[in-house]
C-alpha atoms as a PDB file:
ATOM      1  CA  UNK A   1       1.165  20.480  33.126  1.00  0.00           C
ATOM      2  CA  UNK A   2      -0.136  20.987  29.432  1.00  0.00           C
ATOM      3  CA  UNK A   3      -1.828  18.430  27.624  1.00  0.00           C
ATOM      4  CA  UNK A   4      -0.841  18.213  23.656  1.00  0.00           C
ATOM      5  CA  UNK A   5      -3.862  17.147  21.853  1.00  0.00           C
ATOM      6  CA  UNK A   6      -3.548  16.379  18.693  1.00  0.00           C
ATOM      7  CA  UNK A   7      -6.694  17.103  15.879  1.00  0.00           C
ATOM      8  CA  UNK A   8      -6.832  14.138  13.491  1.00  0.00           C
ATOM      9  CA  UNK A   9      -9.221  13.605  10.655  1.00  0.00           C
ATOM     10  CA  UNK A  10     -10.711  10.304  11.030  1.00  0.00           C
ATOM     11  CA  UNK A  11     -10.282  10.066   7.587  1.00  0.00           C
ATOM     12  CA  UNK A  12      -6.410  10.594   7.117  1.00  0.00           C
ATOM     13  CA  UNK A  13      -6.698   7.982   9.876  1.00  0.00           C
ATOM     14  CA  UNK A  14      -8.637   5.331   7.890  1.00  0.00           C
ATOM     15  CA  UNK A  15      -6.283   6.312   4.632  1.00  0.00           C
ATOM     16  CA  UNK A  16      -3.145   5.190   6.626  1.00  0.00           C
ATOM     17  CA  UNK A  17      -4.697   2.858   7.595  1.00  0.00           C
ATOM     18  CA  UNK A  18      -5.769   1.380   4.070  1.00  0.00           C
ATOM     19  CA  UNK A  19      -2.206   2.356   2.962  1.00  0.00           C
ATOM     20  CA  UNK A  20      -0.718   0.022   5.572  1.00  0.00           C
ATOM     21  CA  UNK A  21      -3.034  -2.792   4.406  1.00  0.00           C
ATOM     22  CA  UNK A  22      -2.142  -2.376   0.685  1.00  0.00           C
ATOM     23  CA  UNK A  23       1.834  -2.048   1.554  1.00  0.00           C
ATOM     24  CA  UNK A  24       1.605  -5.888   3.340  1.00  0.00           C
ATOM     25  CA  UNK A  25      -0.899  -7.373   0.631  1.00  0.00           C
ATOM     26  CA  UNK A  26       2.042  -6.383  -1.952  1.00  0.00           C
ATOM     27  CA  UNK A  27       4.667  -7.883   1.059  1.00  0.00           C
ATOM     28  CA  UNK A  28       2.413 -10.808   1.750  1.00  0.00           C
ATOM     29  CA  UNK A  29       2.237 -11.593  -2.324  1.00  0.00           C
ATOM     30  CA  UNK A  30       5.844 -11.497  -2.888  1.00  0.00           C
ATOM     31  CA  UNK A  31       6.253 -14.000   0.245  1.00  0.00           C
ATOM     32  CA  UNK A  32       4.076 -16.436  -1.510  1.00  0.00           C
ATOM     33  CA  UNK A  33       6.107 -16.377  -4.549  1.00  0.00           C
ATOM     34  CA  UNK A  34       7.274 -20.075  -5.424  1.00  0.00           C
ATOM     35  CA  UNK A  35       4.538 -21.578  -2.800  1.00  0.00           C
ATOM     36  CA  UNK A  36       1.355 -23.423  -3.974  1.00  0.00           C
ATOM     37  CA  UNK A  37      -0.851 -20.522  -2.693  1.00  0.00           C
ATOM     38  CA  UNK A  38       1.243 -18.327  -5.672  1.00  0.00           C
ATOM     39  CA  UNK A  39      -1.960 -17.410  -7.418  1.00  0.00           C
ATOM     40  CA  UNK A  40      -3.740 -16.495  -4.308  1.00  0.00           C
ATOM     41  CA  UNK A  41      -1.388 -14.105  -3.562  1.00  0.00           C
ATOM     42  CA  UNK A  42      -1.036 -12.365  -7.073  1.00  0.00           C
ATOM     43  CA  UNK A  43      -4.839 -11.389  -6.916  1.00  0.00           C
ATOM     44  CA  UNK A  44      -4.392 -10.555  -3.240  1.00  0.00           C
ATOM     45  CA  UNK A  45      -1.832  -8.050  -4.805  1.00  0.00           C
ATOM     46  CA  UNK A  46      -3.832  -7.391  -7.495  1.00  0.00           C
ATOM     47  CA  UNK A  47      -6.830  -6.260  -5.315  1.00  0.00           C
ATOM     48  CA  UNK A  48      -4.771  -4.274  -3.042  1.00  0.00           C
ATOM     49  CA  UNK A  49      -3.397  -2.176  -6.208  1.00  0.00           C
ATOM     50  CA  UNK A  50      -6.904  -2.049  -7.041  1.00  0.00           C
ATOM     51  CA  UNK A  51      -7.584  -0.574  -3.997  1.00  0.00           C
ATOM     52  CA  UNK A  52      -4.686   1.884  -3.678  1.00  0.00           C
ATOM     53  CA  UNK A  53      -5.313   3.291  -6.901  1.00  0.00           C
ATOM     54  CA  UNK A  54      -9.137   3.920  -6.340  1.00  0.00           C
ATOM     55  CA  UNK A  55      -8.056   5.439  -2.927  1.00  0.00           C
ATOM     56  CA  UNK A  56      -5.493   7.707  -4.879  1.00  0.00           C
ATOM     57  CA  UNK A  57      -8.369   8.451  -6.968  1.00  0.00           C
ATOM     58  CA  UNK A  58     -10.851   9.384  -4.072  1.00  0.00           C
ATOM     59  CA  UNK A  59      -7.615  10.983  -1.331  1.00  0.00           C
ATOM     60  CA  UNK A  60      -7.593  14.248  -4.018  1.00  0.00           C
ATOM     61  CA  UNK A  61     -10.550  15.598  -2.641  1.00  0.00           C
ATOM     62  CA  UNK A  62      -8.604  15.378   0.703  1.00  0.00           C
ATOM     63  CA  UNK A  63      -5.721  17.855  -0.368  1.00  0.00           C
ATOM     64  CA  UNK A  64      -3.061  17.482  -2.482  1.00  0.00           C
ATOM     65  CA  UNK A  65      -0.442  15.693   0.575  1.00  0.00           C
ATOM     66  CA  UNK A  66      -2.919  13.050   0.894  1.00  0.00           C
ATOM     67  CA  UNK A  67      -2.969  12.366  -2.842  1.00  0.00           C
ATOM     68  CA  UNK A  68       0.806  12.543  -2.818  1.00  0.00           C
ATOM     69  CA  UNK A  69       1.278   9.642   0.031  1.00  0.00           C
ATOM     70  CA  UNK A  70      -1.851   7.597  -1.931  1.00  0.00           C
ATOM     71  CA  UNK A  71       0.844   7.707  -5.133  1.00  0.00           C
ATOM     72  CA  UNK A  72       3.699   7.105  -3.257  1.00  0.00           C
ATOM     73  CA  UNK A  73       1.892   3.853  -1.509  1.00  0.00           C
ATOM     74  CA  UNK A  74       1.169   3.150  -5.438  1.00  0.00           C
ATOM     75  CA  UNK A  75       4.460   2.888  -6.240  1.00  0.00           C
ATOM     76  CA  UNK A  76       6.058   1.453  -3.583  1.00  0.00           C
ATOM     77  CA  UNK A  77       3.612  -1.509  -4.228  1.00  0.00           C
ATOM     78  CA  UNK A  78       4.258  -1.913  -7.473  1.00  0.00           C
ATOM     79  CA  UNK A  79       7.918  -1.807  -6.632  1.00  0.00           C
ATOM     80  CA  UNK A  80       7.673  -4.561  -3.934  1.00  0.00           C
ATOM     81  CA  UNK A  81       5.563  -7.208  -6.669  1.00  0.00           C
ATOM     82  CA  UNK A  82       7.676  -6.493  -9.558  1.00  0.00           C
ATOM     83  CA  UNK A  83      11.509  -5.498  -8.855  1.00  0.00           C
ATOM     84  CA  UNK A  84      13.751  -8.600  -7.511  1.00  0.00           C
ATOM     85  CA  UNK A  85      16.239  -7.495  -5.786  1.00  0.00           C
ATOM     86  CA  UNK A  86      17.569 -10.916  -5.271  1.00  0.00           C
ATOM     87  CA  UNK A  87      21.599 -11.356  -5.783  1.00  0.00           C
ATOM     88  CA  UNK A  88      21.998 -13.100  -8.867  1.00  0.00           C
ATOM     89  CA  UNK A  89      23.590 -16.146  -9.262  1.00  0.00           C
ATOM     90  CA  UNK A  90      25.359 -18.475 -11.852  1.00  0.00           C
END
């Protein structure tokens, strides 16, 4: 029986990982839309962009995929705090 081992960079590790964190800060913002902790959760946002985009900054030096996903992460935040996608009503 062969064993599959896999090599991963502790540091592609540690970028999902922030990635993950910054994805559910924009999730966790948007869920406190309307509620009295509405502020709190725009800077949490805030911060977590901050965060991304530093992270893009630093992932180049990683390779260009890494850099790529960092972006991607960037945008999909930005999507999630400032697109509604609510139906609209009347």
């Amino acid at each position: 029986m062969t064993l599959l081992a896999l090599s991963v960079s502790p540091s592609l590790c540690a970028l999902g990982a922030v990635q993950v964190l910054g994805v559910a800060t924009a999730g966790i913002s948007r869920l406190m839309e309307g509620t009295r902790h509405e502020r709190l959760g725009h800077w949490l946002c805030l911060g977590g962009l901050a965060v991304i985009g530093a992270t893009c900054g630093a992932a180049v030096r990683l390779g260009p995929d890494a850099a790529a996903c960092c972006a991607v992460t960037l945008a999909i935040m930005t999507l999630i705090a400032v697109c509604d996608f609510a139906p609209q009503t009347r």
